[in-house]
N, C-alpha and C. Protein backbone atom coordinates (compact mmCIF):
# COMPACT_ATOMS: atom_id res chain seq x y z
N UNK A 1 -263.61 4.56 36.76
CA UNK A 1 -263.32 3.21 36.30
C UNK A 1 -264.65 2.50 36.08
N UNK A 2 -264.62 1.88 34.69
CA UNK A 2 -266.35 1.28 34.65
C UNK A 2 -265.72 0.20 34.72
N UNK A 3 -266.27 -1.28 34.89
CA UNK A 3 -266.33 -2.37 35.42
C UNK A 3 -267.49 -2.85 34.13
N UNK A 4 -267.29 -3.75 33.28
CA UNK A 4 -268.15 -3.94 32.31
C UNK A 4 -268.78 -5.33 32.81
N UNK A 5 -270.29 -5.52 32.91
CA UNK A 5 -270.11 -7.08 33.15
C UNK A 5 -271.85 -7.32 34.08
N UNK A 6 -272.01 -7.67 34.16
CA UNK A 6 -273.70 -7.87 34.55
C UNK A 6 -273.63 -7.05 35.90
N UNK A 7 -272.88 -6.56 36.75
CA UNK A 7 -273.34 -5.90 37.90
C UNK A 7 -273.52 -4.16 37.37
N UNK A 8 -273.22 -4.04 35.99
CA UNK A 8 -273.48 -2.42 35.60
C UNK A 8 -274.85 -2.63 35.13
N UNK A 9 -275.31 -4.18 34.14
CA UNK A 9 -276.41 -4.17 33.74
C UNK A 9 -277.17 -4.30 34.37
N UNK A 10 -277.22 -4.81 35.84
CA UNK A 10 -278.54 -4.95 37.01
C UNK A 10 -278.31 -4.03 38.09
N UNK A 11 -277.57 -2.95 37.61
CA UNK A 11 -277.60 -2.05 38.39
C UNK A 11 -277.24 -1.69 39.78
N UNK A 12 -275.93 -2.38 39.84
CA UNK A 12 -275.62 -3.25 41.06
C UNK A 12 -274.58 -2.06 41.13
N UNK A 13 -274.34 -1.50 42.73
CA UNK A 13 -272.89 -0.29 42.92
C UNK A 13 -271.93 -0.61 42.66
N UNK A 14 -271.32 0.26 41.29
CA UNK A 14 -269.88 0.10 41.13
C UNK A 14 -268.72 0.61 42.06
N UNK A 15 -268.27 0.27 42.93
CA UNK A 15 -267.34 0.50 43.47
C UNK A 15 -265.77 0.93 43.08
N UNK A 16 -265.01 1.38 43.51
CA UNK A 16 -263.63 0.93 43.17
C UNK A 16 -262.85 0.03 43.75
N UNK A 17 -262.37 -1.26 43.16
CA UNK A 17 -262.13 -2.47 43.39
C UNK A 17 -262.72 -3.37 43.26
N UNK A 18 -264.32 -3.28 42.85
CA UNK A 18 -265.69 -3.84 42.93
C UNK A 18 -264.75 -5.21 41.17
N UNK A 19 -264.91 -6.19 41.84
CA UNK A 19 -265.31 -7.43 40.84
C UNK A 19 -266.16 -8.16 40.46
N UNK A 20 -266.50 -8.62 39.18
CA UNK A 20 -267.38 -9.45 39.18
C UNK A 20 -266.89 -10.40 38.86
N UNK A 21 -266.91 -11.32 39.41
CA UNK A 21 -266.67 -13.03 39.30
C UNK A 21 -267.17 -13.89 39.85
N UNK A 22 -267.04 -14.99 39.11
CA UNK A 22 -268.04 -16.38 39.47
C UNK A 22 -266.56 -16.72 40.44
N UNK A 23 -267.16 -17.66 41.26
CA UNK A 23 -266.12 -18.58 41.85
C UNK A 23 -265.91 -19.55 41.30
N UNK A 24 -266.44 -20.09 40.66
CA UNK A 24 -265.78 -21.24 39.78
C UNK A 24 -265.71 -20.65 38.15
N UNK A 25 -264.46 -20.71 37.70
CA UNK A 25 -264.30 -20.42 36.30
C UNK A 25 -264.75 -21.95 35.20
N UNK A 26 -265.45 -21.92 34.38
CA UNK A 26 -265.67 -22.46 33.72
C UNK A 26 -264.30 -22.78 32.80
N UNK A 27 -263.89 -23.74 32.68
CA UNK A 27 -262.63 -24.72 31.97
C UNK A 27 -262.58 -24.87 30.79
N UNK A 28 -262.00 -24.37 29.67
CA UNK A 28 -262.18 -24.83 28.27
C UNK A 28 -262.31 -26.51 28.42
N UNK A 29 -263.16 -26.97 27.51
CA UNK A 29 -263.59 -28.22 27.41
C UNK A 29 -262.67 -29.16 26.73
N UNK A 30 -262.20 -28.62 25.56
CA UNK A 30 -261.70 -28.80 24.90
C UNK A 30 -259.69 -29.30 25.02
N UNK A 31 -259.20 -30.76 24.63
CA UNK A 31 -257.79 -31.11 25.12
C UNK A 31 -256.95 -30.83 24.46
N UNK A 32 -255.81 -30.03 25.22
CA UNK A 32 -254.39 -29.14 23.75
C UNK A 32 -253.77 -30.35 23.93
N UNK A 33 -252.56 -30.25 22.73
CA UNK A 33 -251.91 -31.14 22.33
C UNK A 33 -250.85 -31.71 23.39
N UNK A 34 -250.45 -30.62 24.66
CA UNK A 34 -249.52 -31.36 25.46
C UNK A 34 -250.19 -32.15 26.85
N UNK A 35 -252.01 -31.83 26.27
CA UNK A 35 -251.81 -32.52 27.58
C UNK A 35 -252.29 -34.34 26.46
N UNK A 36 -252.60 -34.43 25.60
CA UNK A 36 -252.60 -35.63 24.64
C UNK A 36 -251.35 -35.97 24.81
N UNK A 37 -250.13 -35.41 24.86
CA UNK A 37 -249.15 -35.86 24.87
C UNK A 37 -248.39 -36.52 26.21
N UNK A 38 -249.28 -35.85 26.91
CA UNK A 38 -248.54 -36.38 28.21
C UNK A 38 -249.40 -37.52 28.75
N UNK A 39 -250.89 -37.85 28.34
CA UNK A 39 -251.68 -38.30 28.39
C UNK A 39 -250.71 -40.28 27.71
N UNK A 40 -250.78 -39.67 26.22
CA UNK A 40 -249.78 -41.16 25.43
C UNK A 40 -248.52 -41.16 26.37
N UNK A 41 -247.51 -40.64 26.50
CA UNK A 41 -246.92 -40.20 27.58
C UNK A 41 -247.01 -41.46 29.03
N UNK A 42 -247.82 -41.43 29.67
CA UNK A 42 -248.44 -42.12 30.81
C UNK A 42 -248.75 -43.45 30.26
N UNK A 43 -249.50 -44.01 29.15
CA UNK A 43 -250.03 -44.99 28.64
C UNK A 43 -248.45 -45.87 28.43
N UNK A 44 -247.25 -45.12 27.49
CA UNK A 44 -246.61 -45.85 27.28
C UNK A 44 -245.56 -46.04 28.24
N UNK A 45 -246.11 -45.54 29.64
CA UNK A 45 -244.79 -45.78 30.50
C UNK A 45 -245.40 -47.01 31.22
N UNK A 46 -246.16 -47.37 31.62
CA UNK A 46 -247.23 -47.70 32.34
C UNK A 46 -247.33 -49.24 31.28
N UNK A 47 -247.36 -49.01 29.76
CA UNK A 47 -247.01 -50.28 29.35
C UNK A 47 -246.07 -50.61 29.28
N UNK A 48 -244.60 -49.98 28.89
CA UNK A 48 -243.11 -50.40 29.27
C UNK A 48 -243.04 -51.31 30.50
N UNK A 49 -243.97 -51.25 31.90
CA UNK A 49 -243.60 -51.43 32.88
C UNK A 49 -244.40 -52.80 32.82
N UNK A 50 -245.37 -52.81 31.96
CA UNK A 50 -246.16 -54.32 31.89
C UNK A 50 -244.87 -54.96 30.89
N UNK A 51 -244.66 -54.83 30.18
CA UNK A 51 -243.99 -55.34 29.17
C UNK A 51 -242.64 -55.90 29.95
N UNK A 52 -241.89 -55.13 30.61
CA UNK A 52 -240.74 -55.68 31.04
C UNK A 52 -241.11 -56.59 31.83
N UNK A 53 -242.56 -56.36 32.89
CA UNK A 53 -242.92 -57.49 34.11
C UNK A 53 -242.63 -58.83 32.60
N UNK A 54 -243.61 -59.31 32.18
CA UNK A 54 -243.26 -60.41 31.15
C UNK A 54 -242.03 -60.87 30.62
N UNK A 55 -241.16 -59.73 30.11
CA UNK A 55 -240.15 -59.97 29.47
C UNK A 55 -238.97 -60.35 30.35
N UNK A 56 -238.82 -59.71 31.45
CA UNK A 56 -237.80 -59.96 32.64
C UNK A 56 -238.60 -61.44 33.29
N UNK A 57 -239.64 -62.11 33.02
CA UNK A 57 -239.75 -63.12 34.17
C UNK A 57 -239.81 -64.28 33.20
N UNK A 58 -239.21 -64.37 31.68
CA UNK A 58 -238.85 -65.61 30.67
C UNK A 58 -237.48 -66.28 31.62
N UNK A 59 -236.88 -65.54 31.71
CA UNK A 59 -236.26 -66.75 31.99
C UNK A 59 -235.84 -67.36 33.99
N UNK A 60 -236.66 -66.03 34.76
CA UNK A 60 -236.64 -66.80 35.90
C UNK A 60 -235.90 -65.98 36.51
N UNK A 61 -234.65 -65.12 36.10
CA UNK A 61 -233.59 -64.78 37.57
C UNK A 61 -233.90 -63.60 38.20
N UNK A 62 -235.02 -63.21 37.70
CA UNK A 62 -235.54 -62.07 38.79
C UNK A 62 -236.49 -62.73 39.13
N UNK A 63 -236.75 -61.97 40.74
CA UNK A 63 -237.81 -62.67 40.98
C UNK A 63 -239.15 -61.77 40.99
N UNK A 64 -240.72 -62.46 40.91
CA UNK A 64 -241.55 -61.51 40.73
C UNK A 64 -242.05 -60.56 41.41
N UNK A 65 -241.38 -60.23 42.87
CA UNK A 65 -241.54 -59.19 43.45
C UNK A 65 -241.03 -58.21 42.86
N UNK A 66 -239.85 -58.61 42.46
CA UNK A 66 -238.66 -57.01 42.01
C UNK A 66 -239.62 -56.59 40.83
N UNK A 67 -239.84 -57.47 39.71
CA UNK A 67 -240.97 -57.07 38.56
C UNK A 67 -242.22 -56.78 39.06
N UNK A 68 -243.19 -57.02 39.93
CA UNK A 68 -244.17 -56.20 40.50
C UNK A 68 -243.54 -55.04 40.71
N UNK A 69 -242.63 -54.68 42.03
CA UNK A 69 -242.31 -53.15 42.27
C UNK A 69 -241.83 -52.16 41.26
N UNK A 70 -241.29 -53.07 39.77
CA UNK A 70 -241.21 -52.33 38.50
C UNK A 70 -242.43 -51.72 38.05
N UNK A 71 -243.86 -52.95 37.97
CA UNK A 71 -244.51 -52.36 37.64
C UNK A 71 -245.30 -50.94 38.21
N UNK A 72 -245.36 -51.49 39.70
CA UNK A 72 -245.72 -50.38 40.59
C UNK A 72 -245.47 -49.40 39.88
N UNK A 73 -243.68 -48.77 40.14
CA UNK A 73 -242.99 -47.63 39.97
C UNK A 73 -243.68 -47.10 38.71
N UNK A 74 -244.10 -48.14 37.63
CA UNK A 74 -244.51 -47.28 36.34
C UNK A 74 -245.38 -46.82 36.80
N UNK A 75 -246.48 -47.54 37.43
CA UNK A 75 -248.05 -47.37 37.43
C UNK A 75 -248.05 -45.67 38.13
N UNK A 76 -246.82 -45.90 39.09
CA UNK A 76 -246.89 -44.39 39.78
C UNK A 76 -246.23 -43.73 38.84
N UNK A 77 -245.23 -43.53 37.76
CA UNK A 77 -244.90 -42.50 37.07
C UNK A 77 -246.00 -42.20 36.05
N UNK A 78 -246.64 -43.35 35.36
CA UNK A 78 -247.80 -42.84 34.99
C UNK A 78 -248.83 -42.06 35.27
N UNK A 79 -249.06 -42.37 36.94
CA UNK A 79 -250.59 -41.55 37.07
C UNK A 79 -249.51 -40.07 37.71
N UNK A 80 -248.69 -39.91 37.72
CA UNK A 80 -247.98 -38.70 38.26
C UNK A 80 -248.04 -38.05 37.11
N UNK A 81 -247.66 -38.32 35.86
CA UNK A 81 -247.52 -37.95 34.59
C UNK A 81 -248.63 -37.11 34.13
N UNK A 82 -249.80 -37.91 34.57
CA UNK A 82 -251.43 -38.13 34.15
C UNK A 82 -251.85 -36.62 34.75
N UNK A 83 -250.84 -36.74 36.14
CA UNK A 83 -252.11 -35.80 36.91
C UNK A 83 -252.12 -34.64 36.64
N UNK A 84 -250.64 -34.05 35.78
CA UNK A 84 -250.50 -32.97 35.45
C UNK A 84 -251.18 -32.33 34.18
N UNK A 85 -252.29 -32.71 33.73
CA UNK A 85 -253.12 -32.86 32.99
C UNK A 85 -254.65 -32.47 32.60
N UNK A 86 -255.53 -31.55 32.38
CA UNK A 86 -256.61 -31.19 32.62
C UNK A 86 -257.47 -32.32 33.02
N UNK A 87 -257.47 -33.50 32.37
CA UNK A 87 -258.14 -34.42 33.17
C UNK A 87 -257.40 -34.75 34.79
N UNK A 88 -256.41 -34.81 34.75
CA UNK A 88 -256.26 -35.17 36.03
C UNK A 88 -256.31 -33.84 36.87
N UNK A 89 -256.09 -32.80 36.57
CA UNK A 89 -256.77 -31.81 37.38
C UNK A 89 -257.81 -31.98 38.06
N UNK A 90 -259.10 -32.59 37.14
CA UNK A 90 -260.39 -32.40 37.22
C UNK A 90 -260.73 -33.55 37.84
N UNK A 91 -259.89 -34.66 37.74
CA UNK A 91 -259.77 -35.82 39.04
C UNK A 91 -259.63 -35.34 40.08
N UNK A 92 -258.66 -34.64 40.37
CA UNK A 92 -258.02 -34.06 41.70
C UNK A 92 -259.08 -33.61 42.19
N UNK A 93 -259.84 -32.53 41.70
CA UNK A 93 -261.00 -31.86 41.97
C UNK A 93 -261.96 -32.32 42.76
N UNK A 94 -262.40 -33.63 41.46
CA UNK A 94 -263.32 -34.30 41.96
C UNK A 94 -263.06 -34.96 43.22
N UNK A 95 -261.99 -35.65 43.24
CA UNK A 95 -261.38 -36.84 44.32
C UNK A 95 -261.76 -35.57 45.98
N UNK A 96 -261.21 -34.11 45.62
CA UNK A 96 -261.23 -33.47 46.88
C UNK A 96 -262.80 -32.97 47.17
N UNK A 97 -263.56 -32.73 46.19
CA UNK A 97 -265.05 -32.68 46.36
C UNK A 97 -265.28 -33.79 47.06
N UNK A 98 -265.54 -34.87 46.76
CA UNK A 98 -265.93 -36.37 47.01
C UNK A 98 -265.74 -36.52 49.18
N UNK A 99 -264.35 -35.88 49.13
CA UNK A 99 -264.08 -35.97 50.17
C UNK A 99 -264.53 -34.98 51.06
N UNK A 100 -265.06 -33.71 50.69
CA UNK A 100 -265.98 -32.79 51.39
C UNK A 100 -266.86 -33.19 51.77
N UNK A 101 -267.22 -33.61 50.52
CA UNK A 101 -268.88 -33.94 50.92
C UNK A 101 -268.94 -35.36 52.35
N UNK A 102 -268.00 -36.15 52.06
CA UNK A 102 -267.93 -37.36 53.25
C UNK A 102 -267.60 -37.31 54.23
N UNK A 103 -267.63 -35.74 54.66
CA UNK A 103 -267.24 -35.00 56.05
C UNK A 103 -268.83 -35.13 56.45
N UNK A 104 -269.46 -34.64 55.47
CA UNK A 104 -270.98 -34.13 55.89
C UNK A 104 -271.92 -35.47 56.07
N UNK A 105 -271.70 -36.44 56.10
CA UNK A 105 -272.14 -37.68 55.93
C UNK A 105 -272.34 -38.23 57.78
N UNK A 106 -273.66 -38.53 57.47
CA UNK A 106 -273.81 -38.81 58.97
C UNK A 106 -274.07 -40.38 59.13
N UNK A 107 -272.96 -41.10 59.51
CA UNK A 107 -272.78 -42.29 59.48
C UNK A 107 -273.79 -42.84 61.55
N UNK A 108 -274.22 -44.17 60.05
CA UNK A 108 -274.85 -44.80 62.30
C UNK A 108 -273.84 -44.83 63.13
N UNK A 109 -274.57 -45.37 63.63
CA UNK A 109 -274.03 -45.85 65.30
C UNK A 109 -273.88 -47.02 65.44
N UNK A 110 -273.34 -48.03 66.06
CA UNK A 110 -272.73 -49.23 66.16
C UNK A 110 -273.67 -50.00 66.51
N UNK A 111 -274.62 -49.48 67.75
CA UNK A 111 -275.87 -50.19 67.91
C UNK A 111 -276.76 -50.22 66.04
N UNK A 112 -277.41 -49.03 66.24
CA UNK A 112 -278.12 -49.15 64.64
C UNK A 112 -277.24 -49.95 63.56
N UNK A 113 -275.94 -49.92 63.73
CA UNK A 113 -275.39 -50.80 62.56
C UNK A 113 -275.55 -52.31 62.76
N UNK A 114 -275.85 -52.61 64.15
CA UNK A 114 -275.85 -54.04 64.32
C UNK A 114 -277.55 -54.11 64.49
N UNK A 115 -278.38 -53.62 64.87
CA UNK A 115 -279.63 -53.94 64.84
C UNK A 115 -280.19 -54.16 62.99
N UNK A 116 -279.57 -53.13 62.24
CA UNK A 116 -280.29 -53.19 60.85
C UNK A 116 -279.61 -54.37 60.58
N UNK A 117 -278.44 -54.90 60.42
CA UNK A 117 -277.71 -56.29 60.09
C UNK A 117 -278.59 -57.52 60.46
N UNK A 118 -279.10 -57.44 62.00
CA UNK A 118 -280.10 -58.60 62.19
C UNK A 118 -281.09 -58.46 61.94
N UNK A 119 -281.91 -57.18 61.51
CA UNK A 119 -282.71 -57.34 60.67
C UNK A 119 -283.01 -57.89 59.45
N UNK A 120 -281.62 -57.80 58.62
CA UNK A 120 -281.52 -57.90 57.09
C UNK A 120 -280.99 -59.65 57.19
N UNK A 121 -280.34 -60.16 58.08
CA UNK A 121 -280.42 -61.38 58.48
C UNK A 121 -281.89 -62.22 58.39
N UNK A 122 -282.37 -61.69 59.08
CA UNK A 122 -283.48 -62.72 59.86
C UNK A 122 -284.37 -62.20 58.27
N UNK A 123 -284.29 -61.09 57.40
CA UNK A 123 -285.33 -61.15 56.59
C UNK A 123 -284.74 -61.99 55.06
N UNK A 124 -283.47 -62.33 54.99
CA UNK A 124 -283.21 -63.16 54.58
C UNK A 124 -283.67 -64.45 54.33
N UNK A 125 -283.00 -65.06 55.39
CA UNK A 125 -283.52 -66.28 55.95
C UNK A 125 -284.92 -66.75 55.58
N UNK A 126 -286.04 -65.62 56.07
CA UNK A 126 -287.39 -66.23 55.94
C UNK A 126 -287.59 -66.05 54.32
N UNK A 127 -286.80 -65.44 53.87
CA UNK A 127 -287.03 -65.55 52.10
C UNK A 127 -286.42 -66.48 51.55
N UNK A 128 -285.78 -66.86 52.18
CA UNK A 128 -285.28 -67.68 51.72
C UNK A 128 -285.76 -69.26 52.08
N UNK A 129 -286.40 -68.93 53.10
CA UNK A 129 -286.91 -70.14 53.31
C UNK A 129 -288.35 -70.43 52.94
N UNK A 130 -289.03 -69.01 52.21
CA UNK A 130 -290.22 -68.88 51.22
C UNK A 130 -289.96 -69.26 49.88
N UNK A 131 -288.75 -69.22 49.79
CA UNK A 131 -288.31 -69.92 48.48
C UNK A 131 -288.15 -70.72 47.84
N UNK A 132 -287.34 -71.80 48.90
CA UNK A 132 -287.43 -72.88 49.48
C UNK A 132 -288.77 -73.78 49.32
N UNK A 133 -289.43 -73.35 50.09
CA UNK A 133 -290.63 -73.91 50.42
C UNK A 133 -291.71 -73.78 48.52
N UNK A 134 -292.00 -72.87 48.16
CA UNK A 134 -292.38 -72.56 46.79
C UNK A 134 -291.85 -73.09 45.74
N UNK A 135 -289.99 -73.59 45.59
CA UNK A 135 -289.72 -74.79 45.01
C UNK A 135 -290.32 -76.21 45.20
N UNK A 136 -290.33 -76.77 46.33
CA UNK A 136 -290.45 -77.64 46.86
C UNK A 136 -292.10 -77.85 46.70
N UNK A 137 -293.07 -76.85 46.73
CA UNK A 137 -294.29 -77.21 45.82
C UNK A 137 -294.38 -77.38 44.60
N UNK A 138 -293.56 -76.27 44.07
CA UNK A 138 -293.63 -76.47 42.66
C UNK A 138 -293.15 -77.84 41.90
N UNK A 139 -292.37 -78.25 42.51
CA UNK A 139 -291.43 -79.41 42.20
C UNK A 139 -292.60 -80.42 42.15
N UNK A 140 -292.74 -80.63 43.19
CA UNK A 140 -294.13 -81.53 44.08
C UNK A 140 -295.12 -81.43 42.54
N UNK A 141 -295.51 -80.73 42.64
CA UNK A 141 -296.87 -80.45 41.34
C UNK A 141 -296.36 -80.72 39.80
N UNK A 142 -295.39 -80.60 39.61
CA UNK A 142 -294.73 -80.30 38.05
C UNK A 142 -294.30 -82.29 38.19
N UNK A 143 -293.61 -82.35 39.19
CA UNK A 143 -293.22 -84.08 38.87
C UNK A 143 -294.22 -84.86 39.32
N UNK A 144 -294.94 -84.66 40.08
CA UNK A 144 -295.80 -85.81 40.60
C UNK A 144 -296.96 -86.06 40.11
N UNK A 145 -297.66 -84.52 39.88
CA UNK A 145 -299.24 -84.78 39.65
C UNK A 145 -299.06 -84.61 37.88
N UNK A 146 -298.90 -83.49 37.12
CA UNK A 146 -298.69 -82.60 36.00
C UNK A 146 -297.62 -84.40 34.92
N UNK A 147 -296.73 -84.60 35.26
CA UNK A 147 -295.67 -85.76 34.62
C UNK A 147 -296.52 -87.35 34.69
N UNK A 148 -297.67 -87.46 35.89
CA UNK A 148 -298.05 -88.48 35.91
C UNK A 148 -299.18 -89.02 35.42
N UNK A 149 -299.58 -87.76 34.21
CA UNK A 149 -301.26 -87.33 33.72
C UNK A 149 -301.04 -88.56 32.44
C-alpha cells in the first residue's frame, strides 16, 4: 500500500495504517448557495420579529413585554438558523478557542487588584490636578497679561 503525500517525499516510514494529515483541515473559503440562503433566511426572520414589535404596539393592546419576547424568540431563531452555517461554524470555533485560551489566563489577586486601582487613582488625581493647575496659568497669562497689552 503506498500512501502518496509528503511523508513518502521526506522519506518518512510508510507503515500500514500510517496517515498523513494535518489536524486542522483547511475550509473552502468560498459561500454555497444554501448557506446564503439560510444566511437571508436569519436576516428576514429576525426582521419579521422587528417589524411585528412596531406593528403590534400601534395600537396598544399588547403589551411591550409580550413584543420584546417576540422579538427575542426571532433574534434566537435567527442566530440558530445562522449557526448552521459555515460562518457560524467558524463562530462556534472561534467562540470555543476564545474560551481555551481564557483557561490559560492568569488573572491577579484581589490584593494586586486593589493595590494597582489605588495606584491608578492617586495617579489620576495628581494629573489631574497638573491640569488643573496648567489651565489656571494659562488662563492667568492669556487674560490678564497677553489681553491687557
Amino acid at each position: 500500500m503506498v500512501v502518496a503525500g509528503s511523508a513518502a517525499r521526506h522519506g518518512m516510514p510508510l507503515t500500514p495504517g500510517h496517515q498523513c494529515m494535518n489536524t486542522k483541515v483547511e475550509q473552502p473559503k468560498g459561500t454555497n448557495a444554501a448557506d446564503i440562503g439560510k444566511l437571508v433566511l436569519a436576516v428576514l426572520v429576525l426582521a419579521a420579529g422587528i417589524f411585528a414589535y412596531s406593528w403590534l404596539g400601534r395600537d396598544g393592546s399588547i403589551s411591550s413585554s409580550v413584543r420584546l419576547l417576540g422579538v427575542l424568540a426571532a433574534l434566537v431563531v435567527a442566530m440558530a438558523i445562522a449557526a448552521f452555517t459555515a460562518l457560524g461554524r467558524r463562530v462556534r470555533n472561534f467562540i470555543a478557542e476564545s474560551q481555551f485560551e481564557m483557561r490559560k489566563v492568569v488573572w491577579p489577586t484581589r490584593d494586586e487588584t486593589i493595590k494597582t486601582t489605588g495606584i491608578i487613582i492617586v495617579v489620576v488625581v495628581v494629573l489631574s490636578l497638573l491640569l488643573g493647575l496648567i489651565d489656571l496659568i494659562l488662563k492667568s497669562v492669556i487674560l490678564d497679561w497677553l489681553l491687557k497689552l
